[in-house]
Protein backbone atom coordinates (compact mmCIF):
# COMPACT_ATOMS: atom_id res chain seq x y z
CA UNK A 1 191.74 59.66 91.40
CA UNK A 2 194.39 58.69 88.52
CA UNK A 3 194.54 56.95 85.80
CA UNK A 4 195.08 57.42 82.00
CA UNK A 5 193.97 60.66 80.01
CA UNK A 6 190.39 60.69 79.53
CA UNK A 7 189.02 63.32 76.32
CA UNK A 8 185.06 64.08 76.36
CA UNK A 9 183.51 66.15 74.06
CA UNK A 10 180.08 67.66 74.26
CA UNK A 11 178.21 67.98 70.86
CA UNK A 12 174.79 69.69 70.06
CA UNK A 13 172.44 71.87 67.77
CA UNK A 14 172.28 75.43 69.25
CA UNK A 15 170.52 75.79 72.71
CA UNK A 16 171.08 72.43 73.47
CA UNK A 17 171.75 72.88 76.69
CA UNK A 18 175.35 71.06 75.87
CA UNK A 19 177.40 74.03 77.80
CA UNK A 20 175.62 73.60 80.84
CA UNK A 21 175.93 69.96 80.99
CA UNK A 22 179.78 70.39 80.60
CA UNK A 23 179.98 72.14 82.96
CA UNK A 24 178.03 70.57 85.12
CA UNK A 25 179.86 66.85 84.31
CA UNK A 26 183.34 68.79 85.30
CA UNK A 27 181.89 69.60 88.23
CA UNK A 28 180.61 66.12 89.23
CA UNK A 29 183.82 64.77 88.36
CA UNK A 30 186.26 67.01 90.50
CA UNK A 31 183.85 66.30 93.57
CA UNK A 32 184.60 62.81 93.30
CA UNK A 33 188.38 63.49 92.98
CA UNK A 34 189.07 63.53 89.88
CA UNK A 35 191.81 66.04 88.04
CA UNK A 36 189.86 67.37 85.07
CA UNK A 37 189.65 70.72 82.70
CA UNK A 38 186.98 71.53 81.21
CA UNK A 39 187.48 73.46 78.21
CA UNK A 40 185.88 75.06 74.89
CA UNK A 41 185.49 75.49 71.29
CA UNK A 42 186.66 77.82 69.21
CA UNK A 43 188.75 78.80 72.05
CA UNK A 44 190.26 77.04 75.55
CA UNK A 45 194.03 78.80 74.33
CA UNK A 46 194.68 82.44 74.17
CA UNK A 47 194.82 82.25 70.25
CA UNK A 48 191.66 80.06 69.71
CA UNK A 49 190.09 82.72 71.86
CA UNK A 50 191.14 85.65 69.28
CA UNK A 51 189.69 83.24 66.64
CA UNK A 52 186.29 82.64 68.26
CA UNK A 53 185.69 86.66 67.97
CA UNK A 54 186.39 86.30 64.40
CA UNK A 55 183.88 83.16 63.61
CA UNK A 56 181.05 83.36 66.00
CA UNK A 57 180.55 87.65 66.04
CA UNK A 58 179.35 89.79 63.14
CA UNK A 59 176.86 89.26 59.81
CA UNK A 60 176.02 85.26 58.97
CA UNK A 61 178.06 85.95 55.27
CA UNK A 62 181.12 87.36 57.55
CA UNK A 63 183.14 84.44 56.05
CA UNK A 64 182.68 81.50 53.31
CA UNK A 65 182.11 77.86 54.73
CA UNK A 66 185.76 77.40 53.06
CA UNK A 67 187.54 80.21 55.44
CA UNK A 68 185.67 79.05 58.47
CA UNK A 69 186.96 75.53 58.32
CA UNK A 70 190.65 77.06 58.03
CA UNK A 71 190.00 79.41 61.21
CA UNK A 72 188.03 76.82 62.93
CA UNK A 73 190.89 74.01 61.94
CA UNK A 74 193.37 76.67 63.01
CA UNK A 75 192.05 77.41 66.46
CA UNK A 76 191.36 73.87 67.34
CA UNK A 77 195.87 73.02 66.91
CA UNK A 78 196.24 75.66 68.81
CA UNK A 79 193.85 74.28 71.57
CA UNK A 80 195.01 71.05 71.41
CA UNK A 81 199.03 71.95 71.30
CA UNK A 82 198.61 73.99 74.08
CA UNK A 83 196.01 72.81 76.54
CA UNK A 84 194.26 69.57 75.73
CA UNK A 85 197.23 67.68 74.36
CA UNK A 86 199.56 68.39 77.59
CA UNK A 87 196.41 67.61 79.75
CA UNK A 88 195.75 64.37 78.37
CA UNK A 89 199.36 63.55 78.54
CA UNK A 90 199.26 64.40 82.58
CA UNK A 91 196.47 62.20 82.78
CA UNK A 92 193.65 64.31 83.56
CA UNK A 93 189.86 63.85 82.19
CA UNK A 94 189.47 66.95 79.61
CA UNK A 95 186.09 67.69 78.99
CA UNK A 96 185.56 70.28 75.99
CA UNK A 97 182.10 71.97 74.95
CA UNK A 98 182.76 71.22 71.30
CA UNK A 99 185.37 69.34 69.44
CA UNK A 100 185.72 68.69 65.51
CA UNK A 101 182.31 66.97 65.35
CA UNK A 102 180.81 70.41 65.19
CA UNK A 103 182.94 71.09 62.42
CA UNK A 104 182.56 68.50 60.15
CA UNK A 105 178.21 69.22 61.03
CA UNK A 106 178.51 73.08 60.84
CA UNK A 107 180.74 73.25 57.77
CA UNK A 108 181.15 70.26 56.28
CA UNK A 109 177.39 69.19 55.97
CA UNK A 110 175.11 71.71 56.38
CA UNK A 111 176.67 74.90 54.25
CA UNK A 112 177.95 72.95 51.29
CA UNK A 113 179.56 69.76 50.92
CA UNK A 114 182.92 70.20 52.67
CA UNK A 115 183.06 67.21 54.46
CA UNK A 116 185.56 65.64 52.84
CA UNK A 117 187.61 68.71 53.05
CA UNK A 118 187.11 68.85 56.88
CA UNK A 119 188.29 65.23 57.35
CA UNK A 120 191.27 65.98 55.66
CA UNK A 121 192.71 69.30 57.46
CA UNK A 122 191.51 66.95 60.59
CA UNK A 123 193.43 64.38 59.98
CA UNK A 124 196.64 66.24 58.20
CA UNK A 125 196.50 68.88 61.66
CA UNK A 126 194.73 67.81 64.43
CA UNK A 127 195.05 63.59 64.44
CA UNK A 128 192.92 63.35 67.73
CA UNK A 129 189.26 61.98 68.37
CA UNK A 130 187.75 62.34 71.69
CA UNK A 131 187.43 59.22 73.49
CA UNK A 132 183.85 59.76 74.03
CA UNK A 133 181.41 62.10 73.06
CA UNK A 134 178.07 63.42 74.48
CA UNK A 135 175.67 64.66 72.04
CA UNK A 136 172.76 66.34 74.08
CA UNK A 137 169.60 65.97 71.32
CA UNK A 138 166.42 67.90 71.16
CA UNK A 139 164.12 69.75 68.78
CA UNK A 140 165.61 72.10 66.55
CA UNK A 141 163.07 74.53 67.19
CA UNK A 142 163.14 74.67 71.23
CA UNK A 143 167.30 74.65 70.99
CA UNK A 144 166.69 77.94 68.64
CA UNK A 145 164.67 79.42 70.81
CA UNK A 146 166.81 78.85 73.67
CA UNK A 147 169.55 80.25 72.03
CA UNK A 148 168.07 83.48 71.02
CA UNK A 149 166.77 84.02 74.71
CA UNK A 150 170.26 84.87 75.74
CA UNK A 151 170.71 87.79 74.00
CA UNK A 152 174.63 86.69 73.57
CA UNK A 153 176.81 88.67 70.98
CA UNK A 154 177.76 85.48 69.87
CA UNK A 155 174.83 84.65 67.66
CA UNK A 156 176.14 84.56 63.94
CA UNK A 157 175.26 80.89 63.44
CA UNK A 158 172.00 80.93 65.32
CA UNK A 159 171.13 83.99 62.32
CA UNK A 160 171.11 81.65 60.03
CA UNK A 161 167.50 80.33 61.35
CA UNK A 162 165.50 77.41 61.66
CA UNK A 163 166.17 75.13 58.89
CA UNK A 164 169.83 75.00 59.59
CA UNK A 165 169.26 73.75 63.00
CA UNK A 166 167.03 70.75 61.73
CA UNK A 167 169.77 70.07 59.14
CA UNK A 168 172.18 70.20 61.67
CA UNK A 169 170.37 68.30 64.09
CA UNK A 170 170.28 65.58 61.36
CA UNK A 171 173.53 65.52 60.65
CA UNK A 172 174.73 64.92 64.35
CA UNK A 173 172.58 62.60 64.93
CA UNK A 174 173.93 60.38 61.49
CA UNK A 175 177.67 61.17 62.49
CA UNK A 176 176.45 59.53 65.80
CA UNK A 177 174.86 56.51 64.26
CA UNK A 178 178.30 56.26 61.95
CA UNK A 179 180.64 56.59 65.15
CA UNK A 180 178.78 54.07 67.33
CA UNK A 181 181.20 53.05 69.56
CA UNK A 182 182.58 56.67 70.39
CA UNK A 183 179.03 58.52 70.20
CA UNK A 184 176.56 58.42 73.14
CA UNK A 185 173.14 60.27 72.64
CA UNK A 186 171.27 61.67 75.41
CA UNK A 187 167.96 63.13 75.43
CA UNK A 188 168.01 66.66 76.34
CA UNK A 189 164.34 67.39 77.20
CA UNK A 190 162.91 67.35 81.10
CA UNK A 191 165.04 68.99 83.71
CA UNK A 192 168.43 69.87 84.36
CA UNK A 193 169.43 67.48 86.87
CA UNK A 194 167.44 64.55 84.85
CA UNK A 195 169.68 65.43 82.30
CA UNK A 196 172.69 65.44 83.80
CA UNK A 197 172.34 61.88 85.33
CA UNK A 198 171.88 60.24 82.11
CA UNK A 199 175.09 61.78 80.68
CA UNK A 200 176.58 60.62 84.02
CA UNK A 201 174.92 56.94 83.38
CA UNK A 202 175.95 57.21 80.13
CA UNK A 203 180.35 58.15 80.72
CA UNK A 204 180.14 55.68 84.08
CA UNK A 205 181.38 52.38 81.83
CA UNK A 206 184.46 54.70 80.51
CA UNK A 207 185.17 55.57 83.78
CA UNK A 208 184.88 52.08 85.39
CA UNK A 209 187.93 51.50 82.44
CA UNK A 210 189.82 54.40 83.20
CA UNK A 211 189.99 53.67 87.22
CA UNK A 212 190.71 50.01 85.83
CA UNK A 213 193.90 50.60 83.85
């Protein structure tokens, strides 16, 4: 199936379950014909992925909340230059586990108040909103626990414990209820496959326009 460039991000506290239901919507999508990448952040380019080492490994005070938005802001022109931007313009469906939403929650409102910093590095380097986005929501404690279970060596934000993840939880859930029209929030509690038909309910209208165009 063709049609124009479709960009969906997937947003979420830790242990979310957000990855897996990326992956899972690129998966649905290419069964039913459709020409899509599905994608990552930090990372998805070859120098993103050198910068995701750098941010998500080592001690939680590795870097200030100021340097992390200028790696994170870095990595993410990278990824867009080279893979989502030419995507998009071949008309494929990106999907991307992460975009600047998780940015503007990690850095910019829950370790100081950088916000208004983030918006403006977005919108001086990176110009580009997702179409849609999926924010899978659930309780900051489960998604912590979650998150710990895998044993990753990609843990530095999940170190910095349980009251950042209800802070951050929070603050998704108000960028969502700011960004109505772009923002769709789906529960993330019962099981996999219930979960993954309501974010499938939830990008069919988008779709329906896409195939429409």
């Amino acid at each position: 199936m063709t049609g124009p460039g479709l960009f969906i991000s997937f947003e979420g506290i830790d242990g979310s379950g957000k990855s897996t239901q990326a992956r899972r919507l690129a998966e649905t999508l290419r069964q039913g014909g459709h020409d899509v990448l599905h994608t990552r952040e930090p990372g998805g380019s070859k120098g993103a992925e050198d910068i995701r080492a750098l941010v998500l490994e080592g001690d939680p005070d590795r870097w200030s909340p100021e340097t992390e938005i200028l790696l994170f802001t870095a990595a993410r022109r990278d990824h867009l230059e080279r893979v989502i931007g030419p995507a998009l313009a071949a008309g494929r469906i990106v999907v991307c586990d992460r975009f600047a939403d998780s940015t503007r929650i990690y850095q910019g409102a829950t370790r100081g108040d950088l916000r208004g910093i983030v918006d403006r590095l977005h919108d001086l380097m990176i110009g580009r909103e997702p179409d849609l986005t999926i924010l899978i929501d659930i309780d900051p404690d489960v998604g912590l626990s979650r998150a710990r279970a895998r044993k990753g060596h990609e843990e530095r934000f999940e170190d910095f414990g349980a009251d950042m993840q209800h802070r951050m939880r929070a603050a998704f859930l108000d960028l969502a209820r700011a960004n109505p029209a772009r923002f769709r929030v789906i529960d993330g509690t019962g099981p996999e496959d219930t979960i993954a038909a309501r974010v499938q309910a939830a990008i069919a209208p988008a779709l329906a326009a896409r195939s429409a165009a």
